[in-house]
PDB file of N, CA and C in Angstrom:
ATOM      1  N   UNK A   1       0.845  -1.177   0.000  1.00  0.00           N
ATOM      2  CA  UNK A   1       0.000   0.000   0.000  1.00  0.00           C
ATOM      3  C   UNK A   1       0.886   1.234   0.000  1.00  0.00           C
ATOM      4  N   UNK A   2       0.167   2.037  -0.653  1.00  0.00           N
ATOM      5  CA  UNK A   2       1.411   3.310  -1.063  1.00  0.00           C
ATOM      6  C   UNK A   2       1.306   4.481  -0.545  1.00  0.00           C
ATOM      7  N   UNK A   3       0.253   4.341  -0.067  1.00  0.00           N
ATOM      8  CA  UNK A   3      -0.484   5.729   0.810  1.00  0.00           C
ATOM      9  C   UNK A   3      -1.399   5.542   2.350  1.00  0.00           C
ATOM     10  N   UNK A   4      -1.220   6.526   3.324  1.00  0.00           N
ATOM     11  CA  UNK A   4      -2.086   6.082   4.166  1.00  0.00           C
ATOM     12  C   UNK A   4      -2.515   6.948   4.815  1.00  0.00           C
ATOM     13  N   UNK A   5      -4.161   6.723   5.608  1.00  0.00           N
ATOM     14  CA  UNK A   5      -4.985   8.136   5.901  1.00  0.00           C
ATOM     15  C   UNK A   5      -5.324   7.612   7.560  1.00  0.00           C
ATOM     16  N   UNK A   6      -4.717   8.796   8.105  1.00  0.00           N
ATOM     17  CA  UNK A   6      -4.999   8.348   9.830  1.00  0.00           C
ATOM     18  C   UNK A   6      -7.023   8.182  10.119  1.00  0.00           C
ATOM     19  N   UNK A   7      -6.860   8.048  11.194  1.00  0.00           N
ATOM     20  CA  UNK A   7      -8.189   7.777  11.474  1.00  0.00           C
ATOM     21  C   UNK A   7      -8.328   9.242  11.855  1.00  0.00           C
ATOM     22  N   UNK A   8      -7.710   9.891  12.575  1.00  0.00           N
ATOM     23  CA  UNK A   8      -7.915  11.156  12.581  1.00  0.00           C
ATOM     24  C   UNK A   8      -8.612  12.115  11.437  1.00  0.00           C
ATOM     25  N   UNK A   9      -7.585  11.990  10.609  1.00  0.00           N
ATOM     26  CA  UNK A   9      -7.915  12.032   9.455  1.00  0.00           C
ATOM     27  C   UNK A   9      -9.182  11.485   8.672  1.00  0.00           C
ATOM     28  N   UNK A  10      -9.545  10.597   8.779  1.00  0.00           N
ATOM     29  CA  UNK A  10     -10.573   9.456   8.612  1.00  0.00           C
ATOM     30  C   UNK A  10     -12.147  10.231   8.887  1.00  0.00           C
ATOM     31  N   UNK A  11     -11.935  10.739  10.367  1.00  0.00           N
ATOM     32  CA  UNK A  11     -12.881  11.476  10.884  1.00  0.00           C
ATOM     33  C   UNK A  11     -13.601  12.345  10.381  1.00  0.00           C
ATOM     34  N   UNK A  12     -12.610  13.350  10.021  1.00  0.00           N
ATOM     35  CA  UNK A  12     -12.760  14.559   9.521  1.00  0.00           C
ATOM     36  C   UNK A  12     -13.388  14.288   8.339  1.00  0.00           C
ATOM     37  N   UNK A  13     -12.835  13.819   7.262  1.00  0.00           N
ATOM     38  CA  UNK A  13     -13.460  13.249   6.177  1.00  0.00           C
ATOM     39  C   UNK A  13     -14.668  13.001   6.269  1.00  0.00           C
ATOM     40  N   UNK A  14     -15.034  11.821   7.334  1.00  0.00           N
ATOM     41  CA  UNK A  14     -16.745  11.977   7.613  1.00  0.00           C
ATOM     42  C   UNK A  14     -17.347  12.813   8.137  1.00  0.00           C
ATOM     43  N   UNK A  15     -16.683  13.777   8.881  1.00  0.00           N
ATOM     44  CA  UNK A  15     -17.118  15.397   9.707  1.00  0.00           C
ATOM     45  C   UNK A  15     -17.731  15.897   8.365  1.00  0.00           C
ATOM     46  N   UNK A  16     -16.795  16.020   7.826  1.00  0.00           N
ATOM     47  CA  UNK A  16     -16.625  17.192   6.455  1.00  0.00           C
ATOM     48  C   UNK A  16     -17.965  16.584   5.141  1.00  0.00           C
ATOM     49  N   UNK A  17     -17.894  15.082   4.897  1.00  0.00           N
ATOM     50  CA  UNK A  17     -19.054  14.644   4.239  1.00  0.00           C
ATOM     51  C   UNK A  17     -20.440  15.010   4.828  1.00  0.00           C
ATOM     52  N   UNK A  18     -20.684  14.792   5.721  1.00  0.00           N
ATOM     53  CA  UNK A  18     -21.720  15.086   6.461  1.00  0.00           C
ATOM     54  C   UNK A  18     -22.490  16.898   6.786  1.00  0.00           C
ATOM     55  N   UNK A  19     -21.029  17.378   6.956  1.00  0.00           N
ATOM     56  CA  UNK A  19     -21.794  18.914   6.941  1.00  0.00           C
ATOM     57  C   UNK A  19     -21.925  19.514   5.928  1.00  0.00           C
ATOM     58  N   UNK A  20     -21.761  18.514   4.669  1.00  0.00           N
ATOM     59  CA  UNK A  20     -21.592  19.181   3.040  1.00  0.00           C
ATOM     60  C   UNK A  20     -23.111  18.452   2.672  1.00  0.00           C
ATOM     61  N   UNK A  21     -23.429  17.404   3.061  1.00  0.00           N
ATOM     62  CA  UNK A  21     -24.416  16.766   2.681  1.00  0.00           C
ATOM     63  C   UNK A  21     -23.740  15.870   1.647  1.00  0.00           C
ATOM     64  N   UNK A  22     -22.588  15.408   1.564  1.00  0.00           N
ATOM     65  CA  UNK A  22     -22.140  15.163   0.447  1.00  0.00           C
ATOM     66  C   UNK A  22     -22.758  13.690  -0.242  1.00  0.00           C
ATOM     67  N   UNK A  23     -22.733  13.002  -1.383  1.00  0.00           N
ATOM     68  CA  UNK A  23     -23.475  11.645  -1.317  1.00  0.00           C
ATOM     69  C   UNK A  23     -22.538  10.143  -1.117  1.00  0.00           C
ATOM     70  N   UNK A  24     -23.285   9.614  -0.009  1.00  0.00           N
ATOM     71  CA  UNK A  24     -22.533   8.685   0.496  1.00  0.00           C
ATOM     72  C   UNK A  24     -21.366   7.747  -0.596  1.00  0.00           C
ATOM     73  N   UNK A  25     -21.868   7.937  -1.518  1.00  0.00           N
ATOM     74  CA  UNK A  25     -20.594   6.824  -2.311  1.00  0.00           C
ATOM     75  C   UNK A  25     -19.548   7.872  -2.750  1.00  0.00           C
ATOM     76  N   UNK A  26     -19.225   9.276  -2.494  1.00  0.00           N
ATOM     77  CA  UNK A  26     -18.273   9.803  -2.751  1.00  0.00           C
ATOM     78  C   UNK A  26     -16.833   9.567  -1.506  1.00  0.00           C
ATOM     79  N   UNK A  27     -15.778   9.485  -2.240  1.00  0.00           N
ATOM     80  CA  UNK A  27     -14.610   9.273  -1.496  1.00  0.00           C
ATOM     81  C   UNK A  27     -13.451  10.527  -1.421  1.00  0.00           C
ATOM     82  N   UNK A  28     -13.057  10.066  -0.981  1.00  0.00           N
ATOM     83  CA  UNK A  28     -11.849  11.604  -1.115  1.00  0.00           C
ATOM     84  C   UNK A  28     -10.767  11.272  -1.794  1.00  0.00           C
ATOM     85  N   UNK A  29     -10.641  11.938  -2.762  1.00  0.00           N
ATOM     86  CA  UNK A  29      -9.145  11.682  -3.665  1.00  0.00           C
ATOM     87  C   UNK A  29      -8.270  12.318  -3.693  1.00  0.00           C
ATOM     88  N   UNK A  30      -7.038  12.020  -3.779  1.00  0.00           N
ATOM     89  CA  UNK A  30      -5.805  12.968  -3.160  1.00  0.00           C
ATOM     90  C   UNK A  30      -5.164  12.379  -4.729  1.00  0.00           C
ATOM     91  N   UNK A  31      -4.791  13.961  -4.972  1.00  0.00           N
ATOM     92  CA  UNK A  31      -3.290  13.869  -6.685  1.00  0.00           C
ATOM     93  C   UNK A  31      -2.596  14.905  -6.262  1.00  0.00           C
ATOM     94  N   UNK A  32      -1.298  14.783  -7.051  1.00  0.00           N
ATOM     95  CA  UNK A  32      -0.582  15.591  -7.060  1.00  0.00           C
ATOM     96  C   UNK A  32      -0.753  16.660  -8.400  1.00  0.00           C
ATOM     97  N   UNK A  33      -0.653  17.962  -7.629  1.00  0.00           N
ATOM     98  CA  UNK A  33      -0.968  19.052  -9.462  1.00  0.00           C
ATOM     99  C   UNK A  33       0.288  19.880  -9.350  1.00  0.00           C
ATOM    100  N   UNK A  34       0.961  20.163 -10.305  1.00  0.00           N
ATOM    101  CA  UNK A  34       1.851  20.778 -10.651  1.00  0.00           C
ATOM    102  C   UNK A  34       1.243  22.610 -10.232  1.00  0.00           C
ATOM    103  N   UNK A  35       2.498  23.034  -9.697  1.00  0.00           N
ATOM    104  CA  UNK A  35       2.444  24.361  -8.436  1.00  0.00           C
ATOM    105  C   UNK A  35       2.923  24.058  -7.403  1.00  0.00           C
ATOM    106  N   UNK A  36       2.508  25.564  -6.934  1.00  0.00           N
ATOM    107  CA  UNK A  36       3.202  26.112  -5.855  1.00  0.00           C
ATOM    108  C   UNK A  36       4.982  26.214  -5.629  1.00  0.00           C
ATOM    109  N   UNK A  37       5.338  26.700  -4.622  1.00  0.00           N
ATOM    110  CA  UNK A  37       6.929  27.339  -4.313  1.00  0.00           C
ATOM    111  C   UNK A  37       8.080  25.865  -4.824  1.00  0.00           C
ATOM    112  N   UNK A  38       7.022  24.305  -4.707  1.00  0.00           N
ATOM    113  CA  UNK A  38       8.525  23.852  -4.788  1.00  0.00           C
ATOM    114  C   UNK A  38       8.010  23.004  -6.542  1.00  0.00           C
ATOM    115  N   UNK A  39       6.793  22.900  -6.675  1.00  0.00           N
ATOM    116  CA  UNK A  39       6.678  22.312  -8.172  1.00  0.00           C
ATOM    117  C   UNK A  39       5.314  21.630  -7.906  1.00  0.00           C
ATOM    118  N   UNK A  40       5.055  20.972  -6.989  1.00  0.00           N
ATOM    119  CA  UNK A  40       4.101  20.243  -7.084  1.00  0.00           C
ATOM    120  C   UNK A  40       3.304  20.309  -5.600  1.00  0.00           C
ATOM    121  N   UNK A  41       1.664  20.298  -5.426  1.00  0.00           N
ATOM    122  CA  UNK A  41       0.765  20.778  -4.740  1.00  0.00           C
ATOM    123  C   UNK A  41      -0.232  19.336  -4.464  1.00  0.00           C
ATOM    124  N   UNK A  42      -0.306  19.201  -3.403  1.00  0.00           N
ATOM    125  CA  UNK A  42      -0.872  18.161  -2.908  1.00  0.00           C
ATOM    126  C   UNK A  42      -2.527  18.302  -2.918  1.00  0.00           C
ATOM    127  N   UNK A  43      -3.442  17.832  -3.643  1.00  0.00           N
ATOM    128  CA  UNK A  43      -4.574  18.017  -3.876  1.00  0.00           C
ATOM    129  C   UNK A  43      -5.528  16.869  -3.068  1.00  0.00           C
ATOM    130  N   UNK A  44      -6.563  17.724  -2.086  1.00  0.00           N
ATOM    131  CA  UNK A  44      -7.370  16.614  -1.665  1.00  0.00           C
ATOM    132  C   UNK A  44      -9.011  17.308  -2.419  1.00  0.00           C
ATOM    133  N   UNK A  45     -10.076  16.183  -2.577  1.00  0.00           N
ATOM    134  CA  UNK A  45     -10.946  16.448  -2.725  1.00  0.00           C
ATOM    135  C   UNK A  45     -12.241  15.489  -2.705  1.00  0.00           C
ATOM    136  N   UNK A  46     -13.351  16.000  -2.619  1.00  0.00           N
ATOM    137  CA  UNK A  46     -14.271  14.715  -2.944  1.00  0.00           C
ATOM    138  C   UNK A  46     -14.523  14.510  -4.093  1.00  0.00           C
ATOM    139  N   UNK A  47     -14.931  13.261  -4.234  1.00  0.00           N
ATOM    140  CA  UNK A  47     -15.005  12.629  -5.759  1.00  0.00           C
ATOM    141  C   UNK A  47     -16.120  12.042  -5.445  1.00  0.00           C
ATOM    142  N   UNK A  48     -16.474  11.606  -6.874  1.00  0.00           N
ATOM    143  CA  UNK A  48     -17.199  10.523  -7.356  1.00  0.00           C
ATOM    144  C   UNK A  48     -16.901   9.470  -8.683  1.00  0.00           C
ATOM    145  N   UNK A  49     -16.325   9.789  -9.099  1.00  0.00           N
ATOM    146  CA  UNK A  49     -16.017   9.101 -10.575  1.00  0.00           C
ATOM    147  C   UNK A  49     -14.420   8.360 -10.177  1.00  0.00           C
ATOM    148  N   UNK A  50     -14.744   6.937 -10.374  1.00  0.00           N
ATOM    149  CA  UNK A  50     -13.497   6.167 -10.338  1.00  0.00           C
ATOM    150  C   UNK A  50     -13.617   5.558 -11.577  1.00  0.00           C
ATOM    151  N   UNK A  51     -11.899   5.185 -12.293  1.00  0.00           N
ATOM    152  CA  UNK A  51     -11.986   4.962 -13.377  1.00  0.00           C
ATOM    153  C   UNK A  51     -10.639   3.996 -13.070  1.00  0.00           C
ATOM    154  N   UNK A  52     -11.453   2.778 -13.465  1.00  0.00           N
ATOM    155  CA  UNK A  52     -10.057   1.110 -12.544  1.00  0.00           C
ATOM    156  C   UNK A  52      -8.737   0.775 -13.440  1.00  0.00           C
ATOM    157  N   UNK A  53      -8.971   1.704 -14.927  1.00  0.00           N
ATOM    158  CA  UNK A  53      -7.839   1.671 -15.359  1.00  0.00           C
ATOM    159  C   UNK A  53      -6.603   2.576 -14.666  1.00  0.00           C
ATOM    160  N   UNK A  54      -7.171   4.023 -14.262  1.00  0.00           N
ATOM    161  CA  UNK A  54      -6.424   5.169 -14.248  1.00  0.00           C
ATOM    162  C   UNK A  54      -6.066   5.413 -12.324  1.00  0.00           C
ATOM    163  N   UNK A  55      -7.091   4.787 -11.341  1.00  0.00           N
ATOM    164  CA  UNK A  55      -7.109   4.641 -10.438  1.00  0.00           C
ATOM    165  C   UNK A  55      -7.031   3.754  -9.616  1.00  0.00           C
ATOM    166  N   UNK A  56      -6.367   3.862  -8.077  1.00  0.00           N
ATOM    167  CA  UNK A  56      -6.361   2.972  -7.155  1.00  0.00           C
ATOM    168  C   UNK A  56      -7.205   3.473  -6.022  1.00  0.00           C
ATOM    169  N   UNK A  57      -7.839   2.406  -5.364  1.00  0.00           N
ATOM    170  CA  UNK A  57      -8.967   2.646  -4.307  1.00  0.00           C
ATOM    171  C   UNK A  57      -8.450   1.657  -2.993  1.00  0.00           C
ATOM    172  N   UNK A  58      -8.019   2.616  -1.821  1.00  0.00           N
ATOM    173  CA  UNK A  58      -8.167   1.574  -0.493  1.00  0.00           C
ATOM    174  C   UNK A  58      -9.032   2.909   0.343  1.00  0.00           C
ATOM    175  N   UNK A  59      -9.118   1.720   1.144  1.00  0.00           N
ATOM    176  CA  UNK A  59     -10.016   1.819   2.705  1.00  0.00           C
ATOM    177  C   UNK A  59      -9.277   2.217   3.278  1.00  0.00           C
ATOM    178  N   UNK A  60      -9.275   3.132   4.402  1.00  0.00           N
ATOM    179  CA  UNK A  60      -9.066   3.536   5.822  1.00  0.00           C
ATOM    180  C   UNK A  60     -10.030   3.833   6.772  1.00  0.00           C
ATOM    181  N   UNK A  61     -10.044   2.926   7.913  1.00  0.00           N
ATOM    182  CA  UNK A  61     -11.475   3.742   9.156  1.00  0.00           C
ATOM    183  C   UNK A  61     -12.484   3.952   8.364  1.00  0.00           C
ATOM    184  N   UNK A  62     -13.194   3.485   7.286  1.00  0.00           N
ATOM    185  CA  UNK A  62     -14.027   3.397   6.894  1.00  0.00           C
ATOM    186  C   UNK A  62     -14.374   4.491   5.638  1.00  0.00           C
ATOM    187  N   UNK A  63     -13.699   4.937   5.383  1.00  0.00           N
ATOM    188  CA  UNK A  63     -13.121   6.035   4.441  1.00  0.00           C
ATOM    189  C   UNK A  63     -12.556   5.614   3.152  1.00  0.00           C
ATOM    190  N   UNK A  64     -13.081   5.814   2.080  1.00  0.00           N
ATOM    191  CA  UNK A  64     -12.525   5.260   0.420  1.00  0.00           C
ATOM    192  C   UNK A  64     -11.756   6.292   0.392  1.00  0.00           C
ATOM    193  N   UNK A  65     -10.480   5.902   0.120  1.00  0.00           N
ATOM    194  CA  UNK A  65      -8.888   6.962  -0.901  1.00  0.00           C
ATOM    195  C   UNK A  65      -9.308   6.773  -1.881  1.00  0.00           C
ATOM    196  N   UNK A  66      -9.089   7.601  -2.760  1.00  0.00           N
ATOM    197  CA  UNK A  66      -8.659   7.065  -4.253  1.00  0.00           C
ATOM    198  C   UNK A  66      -7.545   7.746  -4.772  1.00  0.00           C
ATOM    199  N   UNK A  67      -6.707   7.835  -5.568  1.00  0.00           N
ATOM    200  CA  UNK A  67      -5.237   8.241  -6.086  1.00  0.00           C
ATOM    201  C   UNK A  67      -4.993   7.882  -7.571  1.00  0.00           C
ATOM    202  N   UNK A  68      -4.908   8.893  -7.828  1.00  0.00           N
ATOM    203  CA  UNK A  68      -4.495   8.255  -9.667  1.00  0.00           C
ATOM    204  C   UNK A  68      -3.097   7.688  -9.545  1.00  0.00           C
ATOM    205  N   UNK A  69      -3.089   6.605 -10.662  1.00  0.00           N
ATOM    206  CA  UNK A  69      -1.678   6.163 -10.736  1.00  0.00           C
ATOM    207  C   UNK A  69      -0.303   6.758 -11.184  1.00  0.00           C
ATOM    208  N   UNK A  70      -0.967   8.085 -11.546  1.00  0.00           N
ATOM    209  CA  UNK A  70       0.370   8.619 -12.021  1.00  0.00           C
ATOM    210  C   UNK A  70       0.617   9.399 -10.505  1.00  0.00           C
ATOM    211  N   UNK A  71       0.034   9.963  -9.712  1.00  0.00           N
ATOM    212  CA  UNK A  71       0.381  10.524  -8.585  1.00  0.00           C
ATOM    213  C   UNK A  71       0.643   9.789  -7.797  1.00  0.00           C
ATOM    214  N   UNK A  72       0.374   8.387  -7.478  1.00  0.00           N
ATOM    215  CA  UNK A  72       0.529   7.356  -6.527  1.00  0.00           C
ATOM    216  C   UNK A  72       2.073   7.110  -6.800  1.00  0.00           C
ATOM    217  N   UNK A  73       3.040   7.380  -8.048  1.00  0.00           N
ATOM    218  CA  UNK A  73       4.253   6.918  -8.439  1.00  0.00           C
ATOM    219  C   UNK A  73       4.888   8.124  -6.936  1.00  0.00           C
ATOM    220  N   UNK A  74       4.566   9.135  -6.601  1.00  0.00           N
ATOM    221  CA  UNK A  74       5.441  10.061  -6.521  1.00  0.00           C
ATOM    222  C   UNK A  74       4.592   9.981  -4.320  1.00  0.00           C
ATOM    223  N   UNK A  75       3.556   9.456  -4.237  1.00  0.00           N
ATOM    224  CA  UNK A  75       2.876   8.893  -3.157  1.00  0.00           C
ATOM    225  C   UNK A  75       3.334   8.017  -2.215  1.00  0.00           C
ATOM    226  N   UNK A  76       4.166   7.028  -2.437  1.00  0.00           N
ATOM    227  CA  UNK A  76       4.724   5.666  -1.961  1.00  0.00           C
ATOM    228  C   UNK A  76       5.506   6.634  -0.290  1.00  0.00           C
ATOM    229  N   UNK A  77       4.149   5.897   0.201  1.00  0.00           N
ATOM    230  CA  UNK A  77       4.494   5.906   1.914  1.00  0.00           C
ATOM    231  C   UNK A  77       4.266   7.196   2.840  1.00  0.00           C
ATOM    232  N   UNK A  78       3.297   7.721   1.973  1.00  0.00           N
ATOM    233  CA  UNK A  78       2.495   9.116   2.306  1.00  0.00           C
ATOM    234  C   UNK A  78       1.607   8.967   2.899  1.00  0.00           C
ATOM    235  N   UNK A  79       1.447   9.837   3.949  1.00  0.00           N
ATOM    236  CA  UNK A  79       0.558   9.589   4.514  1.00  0.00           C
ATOM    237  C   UNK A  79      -0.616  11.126   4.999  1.00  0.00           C
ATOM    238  N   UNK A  80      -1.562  10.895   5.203  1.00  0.00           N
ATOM    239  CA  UNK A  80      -2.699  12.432   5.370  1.00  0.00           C
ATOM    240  C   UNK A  80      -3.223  11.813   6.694  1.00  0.00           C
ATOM    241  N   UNK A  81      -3.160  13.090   7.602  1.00  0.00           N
ATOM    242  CA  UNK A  81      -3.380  13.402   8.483  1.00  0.00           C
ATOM    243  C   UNK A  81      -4.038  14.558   8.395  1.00  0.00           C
ATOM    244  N   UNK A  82      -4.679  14.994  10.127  1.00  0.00           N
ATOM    245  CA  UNK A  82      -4.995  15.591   9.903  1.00  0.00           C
ATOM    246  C   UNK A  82      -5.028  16.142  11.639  1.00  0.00           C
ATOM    247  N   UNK A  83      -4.543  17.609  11.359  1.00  0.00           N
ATOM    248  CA  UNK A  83      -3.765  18.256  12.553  1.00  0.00           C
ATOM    249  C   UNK A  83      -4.444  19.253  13.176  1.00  0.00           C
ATOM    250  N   UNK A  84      -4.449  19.703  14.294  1.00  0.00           N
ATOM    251  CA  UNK A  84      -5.297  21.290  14.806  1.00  0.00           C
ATOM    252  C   UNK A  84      -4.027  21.594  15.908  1.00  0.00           C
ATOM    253  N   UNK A  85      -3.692  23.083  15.484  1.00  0.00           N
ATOM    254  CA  UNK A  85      -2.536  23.742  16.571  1.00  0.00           C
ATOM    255  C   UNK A  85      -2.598  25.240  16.180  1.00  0.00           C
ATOM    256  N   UNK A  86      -2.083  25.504  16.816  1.00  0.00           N
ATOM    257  CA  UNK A  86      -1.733  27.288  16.838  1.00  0.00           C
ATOM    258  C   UNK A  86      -0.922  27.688  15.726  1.00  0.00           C
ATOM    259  N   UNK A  87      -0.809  27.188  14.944  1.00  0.00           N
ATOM    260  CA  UNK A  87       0.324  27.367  14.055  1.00  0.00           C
ATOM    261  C   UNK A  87      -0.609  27.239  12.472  1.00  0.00           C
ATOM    262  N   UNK A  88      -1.500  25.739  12.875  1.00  0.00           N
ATOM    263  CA  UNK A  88      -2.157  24.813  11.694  1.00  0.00           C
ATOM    264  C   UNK A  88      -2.806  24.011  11.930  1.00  0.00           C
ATOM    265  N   UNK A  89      -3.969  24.526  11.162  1.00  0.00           N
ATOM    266  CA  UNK A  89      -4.651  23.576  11.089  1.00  0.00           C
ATOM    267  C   UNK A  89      -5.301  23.156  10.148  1.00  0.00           C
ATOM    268  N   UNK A  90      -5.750  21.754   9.831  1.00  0.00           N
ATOM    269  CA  UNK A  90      -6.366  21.052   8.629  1.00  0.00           C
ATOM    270  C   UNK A  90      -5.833  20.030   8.056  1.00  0.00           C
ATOM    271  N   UNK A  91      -5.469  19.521   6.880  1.00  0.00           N
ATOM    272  CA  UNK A  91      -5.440  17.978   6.511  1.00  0.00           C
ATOM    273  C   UNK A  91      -3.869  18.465   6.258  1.00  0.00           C
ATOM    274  N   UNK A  92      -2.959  17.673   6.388  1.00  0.00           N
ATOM    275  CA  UNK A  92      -1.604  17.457   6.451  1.00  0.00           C
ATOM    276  C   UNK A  92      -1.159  16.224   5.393  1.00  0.00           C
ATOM    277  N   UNK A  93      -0.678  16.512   4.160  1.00  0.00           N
ATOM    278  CA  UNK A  93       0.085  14.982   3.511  1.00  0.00           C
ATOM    279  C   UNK A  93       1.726  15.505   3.779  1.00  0.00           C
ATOM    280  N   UNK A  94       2.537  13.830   4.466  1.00  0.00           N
ATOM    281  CA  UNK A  94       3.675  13.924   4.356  1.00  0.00           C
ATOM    282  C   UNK A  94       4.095  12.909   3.380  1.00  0.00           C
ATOM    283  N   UNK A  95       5.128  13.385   2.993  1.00  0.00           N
ATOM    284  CA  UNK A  95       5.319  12.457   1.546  1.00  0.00           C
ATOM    285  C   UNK A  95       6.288  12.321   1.928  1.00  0.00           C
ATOM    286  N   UNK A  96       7.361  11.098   2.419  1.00  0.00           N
ATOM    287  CA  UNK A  96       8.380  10.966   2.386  1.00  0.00           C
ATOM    288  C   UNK A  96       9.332  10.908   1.375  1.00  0.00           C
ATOM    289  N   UNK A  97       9.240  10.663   0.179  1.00  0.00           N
ATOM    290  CA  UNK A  97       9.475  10.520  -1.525  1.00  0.00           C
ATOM    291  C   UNK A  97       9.814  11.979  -1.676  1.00  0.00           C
ATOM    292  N   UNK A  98       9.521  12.597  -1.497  1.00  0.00           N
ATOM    293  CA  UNK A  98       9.749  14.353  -1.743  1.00  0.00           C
ATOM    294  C   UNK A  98      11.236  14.843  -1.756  1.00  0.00           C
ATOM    295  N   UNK A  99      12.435  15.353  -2.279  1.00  0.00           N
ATOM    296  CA  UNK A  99      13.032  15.811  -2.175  1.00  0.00           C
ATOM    297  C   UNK A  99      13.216  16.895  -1.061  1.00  0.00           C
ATOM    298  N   UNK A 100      12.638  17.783  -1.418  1.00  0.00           N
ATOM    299  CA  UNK A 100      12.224  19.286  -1.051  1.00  0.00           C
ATOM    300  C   UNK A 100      10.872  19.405  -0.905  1.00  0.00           C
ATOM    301  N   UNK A 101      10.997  20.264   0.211  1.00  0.00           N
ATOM    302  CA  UNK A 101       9.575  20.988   0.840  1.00  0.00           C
ATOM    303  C   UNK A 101       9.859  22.727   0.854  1.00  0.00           C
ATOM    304  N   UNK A 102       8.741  23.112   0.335  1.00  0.00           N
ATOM    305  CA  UNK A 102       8.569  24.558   0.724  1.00  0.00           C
ATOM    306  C   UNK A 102       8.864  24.924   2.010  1.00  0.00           C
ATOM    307  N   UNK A 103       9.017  26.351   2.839  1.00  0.00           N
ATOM    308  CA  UNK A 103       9.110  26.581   3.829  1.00  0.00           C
ATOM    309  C   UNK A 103       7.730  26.559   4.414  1.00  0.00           C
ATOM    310  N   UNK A 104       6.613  26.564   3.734  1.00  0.00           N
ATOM    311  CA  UNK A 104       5.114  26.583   4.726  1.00  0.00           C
ATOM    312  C   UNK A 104       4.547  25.376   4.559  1.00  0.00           C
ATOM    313  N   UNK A 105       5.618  24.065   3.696  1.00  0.00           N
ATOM    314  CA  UNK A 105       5.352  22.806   3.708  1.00  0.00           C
ATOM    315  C   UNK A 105       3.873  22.164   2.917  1.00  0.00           C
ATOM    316  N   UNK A 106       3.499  23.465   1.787  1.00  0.00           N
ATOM    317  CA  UNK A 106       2.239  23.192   1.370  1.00  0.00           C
ATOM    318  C   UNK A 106       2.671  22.328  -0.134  1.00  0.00           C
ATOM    319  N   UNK A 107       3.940  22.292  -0.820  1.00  0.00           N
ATOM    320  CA  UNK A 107       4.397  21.930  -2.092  1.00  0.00           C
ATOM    321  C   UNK A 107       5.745  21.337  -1.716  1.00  0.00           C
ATOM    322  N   UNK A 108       6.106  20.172  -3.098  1.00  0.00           N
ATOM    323  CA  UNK A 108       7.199  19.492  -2.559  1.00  0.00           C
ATOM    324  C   UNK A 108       8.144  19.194  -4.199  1.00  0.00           C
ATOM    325  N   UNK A 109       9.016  19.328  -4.112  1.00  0.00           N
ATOM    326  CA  UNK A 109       9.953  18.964  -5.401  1.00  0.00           C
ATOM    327  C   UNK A 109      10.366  17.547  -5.132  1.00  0.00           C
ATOM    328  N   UNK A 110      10.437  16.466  -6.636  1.00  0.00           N
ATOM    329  CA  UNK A 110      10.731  15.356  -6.378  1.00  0.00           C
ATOM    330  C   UNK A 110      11.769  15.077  -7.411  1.00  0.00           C
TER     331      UNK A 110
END
């Protein structure tokens, strides 16, 4: 498995479905999009459309990932969290695969 979503994380996701009304078979999909300070921008969102050539789908805490395969190459052992502090707060991906991180840690060069 190449990616992984805390339960913390997990939560929120269902926090966040729920106060959107969102529809139960949507999952949250995380890609990488080209931007920001170091090249590339960590994208979360809800979905609905999976496509089994172009995508991979796991479970966490009851929570569907999904990840395209071209972002999953650059994914391997990432993980989303999700944090509250004085500093930050909200969904957190660490990508260990990353070269470089920005200084506000929102984009990563690989």
């Amino acid at each position: 498995m190449s990616i992984t979503l805390t339960e913390r994380a997990a939560k929120e996701v269902q926090n966040y479905k729920n106060s959107v009304q969102a529809p139960v078979e949507d999952f949250l999909r995380v890609r990488l999009m080209a931007g920001g300070c170091s090249g590339h921008s960590p994208k979360l969102d809800l979905d609905s459309k999976f496509d089994e050539k172009a995508d991979s789908r796991y479970t966490f805490h009851g929570v569907d990932l999904v990840v395209d395969k071209k972002s999953e190459l650059y994914l391997e052992d990432a993980t989303i969290d999700f944090v509250e502090g004085f500093d930050q707060s909200g969904f957190k991906v660490d990508i260990p695969m990353a070269k470089k991180s920005c200084g506000c840690g929102s984009s990563y060069q690989f």
